[in-house]
N, C-alpha and C. Protein backbone atom coordinates (compact mmCIF):
# COMPACT_ATOMS: atom_id res chain seq x y z
N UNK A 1 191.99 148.41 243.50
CA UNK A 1 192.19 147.86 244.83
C UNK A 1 193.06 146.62 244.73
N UNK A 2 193.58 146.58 245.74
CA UNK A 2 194.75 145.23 245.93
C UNK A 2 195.11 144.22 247.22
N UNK A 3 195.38 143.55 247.09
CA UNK A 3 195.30 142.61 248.51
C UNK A 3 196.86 142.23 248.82
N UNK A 4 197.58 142.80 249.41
CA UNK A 4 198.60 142.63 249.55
C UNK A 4 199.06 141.52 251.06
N UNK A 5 199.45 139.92 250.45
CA UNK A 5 199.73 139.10 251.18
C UNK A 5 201.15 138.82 251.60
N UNK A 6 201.78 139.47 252.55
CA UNK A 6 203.09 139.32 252.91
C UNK A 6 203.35 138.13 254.23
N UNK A 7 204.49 137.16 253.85
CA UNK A 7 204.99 136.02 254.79
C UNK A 7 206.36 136.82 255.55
N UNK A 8 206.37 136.41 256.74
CA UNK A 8 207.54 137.31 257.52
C UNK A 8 207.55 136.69 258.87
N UNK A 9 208.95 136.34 258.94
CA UNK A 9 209.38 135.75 260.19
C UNK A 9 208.63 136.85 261.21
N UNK A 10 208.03 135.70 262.46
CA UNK A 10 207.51 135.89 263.44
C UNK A 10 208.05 137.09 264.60
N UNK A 11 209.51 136.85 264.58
CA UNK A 11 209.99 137.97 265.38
C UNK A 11 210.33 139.51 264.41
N UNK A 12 209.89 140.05 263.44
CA UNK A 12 209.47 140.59 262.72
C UNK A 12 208.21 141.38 262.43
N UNK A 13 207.69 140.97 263.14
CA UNK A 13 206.43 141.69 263.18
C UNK A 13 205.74 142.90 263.48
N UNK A 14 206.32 143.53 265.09
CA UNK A 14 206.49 144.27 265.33
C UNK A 14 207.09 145.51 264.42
N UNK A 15 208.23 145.18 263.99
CA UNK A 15 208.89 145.99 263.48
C UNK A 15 208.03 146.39 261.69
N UNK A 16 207.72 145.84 261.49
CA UNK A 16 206.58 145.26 260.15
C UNK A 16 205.40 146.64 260.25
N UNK A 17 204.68 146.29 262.15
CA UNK A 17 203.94 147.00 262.18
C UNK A 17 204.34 148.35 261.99
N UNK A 18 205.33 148.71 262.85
CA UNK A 18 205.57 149.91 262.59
C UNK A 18 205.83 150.82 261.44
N UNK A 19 206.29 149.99 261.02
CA UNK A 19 206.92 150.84 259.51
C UNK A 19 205.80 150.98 258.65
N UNK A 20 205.05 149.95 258.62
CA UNK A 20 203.35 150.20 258.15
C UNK A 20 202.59 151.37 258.66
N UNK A 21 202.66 151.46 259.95
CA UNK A 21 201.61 152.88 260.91
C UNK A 21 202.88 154.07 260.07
N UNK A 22 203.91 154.09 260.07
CA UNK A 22 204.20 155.25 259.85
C UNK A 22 203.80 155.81 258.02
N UNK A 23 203.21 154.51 257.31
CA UNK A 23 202.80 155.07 256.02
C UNK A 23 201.06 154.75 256.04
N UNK A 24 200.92 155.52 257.42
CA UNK A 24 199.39 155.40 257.63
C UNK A 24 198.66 154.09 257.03
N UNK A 25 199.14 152.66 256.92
CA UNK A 25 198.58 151.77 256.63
C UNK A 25 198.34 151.14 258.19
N UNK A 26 196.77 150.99 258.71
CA UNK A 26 196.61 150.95 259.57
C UNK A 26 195.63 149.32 260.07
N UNK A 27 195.32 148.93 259.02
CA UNK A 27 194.21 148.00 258.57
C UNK A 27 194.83 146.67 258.02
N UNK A 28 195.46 145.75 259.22
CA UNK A 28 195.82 144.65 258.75
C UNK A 28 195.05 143.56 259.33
N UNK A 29 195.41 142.22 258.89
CA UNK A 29 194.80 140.87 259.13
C UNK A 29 196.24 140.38 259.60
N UNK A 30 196.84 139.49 260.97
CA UNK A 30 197.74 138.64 260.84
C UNK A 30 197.15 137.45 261.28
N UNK A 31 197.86 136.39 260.59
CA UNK A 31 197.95 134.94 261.20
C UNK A 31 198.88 134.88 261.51
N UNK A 32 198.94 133.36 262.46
CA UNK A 32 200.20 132.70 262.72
C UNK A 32 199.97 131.55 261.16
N UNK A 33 201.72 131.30 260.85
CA UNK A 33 200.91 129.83 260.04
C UNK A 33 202.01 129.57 259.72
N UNK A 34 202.49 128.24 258.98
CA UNK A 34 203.43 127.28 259.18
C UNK A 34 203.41 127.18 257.71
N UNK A 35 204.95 126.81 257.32
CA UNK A 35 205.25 127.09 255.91
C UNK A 35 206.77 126.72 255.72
N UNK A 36 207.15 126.79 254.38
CA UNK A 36 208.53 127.01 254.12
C UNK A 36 208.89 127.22 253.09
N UNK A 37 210.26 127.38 252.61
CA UNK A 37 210.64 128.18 251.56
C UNK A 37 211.84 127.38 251.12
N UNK A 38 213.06 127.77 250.79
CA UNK A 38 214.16 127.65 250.64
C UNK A 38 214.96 127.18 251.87
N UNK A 39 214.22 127.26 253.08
CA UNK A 39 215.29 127.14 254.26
C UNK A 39 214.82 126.23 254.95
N UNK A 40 214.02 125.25 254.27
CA UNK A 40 213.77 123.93 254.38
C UNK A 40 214.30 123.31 255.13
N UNK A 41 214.25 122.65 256.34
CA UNK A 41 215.14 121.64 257.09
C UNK A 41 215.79 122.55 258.06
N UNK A 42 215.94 123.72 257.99
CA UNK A 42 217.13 124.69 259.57
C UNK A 42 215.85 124.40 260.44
N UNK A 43 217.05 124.24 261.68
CA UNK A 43 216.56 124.13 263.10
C UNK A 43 216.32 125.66 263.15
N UNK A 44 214.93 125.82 263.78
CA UNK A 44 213.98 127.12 264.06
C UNK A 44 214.43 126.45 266.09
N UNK A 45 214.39 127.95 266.76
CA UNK A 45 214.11 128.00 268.23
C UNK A 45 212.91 128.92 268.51
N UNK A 46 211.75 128.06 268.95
CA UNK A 46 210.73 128.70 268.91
C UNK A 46 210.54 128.49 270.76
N UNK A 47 210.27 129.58 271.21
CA UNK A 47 209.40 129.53 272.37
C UNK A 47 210.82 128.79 273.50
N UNK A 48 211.78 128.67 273.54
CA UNK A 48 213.16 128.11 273.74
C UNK A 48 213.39 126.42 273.58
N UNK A 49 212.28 126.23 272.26
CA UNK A 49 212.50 124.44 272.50
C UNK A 49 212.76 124.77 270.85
N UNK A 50 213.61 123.93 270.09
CA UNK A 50 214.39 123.66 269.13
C UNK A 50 213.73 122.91 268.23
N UNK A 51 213.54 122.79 267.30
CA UNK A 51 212.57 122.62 266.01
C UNK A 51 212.81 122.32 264.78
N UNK A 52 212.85 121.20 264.67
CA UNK A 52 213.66 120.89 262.96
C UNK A 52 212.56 120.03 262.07
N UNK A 53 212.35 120.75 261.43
CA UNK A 53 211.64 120.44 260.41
C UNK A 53 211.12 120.89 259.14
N UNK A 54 210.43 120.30 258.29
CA UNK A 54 210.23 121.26 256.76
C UNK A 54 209.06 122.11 257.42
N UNK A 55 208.17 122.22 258.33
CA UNK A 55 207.45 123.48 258.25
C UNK A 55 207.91 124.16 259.59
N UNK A 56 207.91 125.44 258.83
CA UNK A 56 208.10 126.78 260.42
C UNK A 56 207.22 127.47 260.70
N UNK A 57 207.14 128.12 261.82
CA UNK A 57 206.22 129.01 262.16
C UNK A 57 206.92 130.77 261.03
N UNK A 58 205.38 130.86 260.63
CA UNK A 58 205.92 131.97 259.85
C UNK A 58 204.39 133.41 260.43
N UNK A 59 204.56 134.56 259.80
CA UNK A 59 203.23 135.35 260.28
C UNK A 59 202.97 135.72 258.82
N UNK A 60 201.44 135.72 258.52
CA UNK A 60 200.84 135.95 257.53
C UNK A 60 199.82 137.57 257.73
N UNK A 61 200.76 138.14 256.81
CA UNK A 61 199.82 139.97 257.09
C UNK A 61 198.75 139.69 255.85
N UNK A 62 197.65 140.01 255.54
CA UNK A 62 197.02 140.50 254.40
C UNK A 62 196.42 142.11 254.86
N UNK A 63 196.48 142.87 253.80
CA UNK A 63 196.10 144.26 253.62
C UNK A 63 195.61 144.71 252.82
N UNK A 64 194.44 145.24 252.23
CA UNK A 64 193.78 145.67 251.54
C UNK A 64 194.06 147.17 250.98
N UNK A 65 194.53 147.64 250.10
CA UNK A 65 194.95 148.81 249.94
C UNK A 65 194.26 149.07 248.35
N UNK A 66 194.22 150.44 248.45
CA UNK A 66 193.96 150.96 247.42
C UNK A 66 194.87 151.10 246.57
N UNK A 67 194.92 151.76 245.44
CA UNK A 67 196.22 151.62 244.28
C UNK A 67 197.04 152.61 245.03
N UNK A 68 197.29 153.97 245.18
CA UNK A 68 198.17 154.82 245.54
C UNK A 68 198.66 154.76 246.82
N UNK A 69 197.70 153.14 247.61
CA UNK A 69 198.84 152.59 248.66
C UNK A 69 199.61 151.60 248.79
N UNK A 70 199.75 150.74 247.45
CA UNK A 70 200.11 149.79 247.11
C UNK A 70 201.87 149.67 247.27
N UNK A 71 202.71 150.71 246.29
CA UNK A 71 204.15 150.96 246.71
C UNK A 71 204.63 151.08 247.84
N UNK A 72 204.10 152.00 248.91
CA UNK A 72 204.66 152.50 250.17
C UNK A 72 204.48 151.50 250.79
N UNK A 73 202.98 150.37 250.74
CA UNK A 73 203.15 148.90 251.59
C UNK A 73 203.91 148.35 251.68
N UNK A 74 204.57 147.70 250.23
CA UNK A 74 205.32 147.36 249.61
C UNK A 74 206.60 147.58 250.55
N UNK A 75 206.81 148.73 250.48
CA UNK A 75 208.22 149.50 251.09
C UNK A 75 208.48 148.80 252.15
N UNK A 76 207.24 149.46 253.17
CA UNK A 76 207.05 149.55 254.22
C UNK A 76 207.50 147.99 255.05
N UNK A 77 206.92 147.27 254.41
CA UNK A 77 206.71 145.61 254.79
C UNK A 77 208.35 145.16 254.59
N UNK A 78 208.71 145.44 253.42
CA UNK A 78 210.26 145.22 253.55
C UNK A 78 211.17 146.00 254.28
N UNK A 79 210.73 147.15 254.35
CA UNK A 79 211.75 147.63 255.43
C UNK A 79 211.53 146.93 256.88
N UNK A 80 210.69 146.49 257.24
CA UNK A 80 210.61 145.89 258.96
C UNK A 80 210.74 144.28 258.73
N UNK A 81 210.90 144.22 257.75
CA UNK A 81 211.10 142.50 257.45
C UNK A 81 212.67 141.96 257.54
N UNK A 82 212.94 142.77 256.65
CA UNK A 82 214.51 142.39 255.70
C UNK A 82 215.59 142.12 257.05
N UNK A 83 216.14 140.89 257.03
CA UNK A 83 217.13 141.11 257.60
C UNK A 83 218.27 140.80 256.39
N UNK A 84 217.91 140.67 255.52
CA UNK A 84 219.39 140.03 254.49
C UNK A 84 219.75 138.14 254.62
N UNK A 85 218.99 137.75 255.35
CA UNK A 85 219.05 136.34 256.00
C UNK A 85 217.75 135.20 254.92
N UNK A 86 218.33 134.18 254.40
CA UNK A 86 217.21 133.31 253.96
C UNK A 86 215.84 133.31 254.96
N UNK A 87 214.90 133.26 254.37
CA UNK A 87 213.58 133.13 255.45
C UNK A 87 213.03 134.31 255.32
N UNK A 88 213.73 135.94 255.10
CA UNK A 88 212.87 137.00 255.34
C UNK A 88 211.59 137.01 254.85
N UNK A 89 210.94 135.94 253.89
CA UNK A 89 209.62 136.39 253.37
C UNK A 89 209.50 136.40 251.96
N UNK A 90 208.24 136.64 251.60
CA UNK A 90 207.54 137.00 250.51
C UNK A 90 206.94 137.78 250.38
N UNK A 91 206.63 138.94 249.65
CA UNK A 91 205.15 139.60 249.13
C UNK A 91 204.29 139.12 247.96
N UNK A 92 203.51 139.31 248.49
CA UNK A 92 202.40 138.90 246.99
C UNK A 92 201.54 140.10 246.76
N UNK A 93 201.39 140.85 245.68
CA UNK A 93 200.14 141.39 245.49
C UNK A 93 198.91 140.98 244.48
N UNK A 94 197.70 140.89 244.71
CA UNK A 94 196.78 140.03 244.11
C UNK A 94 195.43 141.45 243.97
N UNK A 95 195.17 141.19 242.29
CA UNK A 95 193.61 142.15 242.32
C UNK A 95 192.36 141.72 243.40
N UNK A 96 192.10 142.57 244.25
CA UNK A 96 190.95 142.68 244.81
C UNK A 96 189.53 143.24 243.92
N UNK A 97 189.05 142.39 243.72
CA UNK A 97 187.80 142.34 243.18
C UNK A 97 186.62 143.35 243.73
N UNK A 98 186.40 143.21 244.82
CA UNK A 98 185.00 144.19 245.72
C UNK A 98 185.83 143.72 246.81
N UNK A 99 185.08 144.76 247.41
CA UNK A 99 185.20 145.24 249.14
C UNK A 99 184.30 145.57 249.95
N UNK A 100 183.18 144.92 250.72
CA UNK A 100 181.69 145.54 251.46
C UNK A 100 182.40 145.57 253.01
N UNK A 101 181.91 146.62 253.53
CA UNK A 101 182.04 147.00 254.44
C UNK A 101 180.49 146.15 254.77
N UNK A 102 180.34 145.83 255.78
CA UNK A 102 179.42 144.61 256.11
C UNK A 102 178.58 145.97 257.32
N UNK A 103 178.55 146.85 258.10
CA UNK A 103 178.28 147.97 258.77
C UNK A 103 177.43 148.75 258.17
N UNK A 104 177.81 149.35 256.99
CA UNK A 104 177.35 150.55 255.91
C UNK A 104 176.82 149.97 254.76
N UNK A 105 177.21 148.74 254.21
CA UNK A 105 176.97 148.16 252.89
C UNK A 105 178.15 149.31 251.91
N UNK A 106 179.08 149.87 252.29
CA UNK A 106 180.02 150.46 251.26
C UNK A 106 180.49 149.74 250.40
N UNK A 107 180.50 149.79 249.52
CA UNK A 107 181.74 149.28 248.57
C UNK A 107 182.58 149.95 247.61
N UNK A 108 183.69 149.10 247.45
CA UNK A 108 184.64 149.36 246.61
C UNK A 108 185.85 150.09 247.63
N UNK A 109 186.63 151.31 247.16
CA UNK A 109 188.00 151.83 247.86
C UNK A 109 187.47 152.19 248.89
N UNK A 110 186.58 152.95 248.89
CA UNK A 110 185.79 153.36 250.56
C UNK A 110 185.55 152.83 251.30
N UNK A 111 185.38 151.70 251.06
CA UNK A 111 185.07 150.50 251.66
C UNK A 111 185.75 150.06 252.45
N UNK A 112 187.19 149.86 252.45
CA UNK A 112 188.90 149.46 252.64
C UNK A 112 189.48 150.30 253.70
N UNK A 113 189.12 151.21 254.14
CA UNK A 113 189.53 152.64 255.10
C UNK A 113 188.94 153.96 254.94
């Protein structure tokens, strides 16, 4: 099992989702959350008021996937992310330890979807 933590511009998301539902990954977490990278200091236009500073509004997915869904996330998340532009993001993937379904008491991959 794996916890896959991807950062991705806000207007991105949508498109994120989709490409995710179409590799039946259906089971996400987003935040909003504030951050930065390399593109440190660009004026962001958020909401139509103008914004300069070291942190931006960014969206935080985490996903829980099993191993043989780990690549296609992967994919998936960059294909609705990428624009080719500084800022597109990060992925992280990190071992997931256990998983309880808090309902059933399941654990482990069954647990996850």
């Amino acid at each position: 099992m794996k916890l896959i933590i991807a950062i991705i511009q806000p207007d991105r998301l949508e498109s994120v989702k989709q490409e995710l539902y179409k590799e039946d990954v259906n089971l996400i977490t987003v935040n909003e959350v504030l951050g930065h990278g390399r593109q440190m200091g660009v004026a962001e236009v958020y909401r139509g008021i103008k914004e300069m500073g070291n942190l931006l509004r960014k969206i935080r997915l985490e996903i829980a996937v099993n191993e043989d869904y780990v690549e296609k996330t992967i994919r998936a998340i960059i294909k609705g992310a990428q624009t080719g532009e500084t800022g597109d993001g990060k992925i992280f993937v990190l071992d997931l330890v256990e998983c309880v379904r808090i309902r059933t008491e399941e654990r482990g991959g069954v647990a996850i979807g």
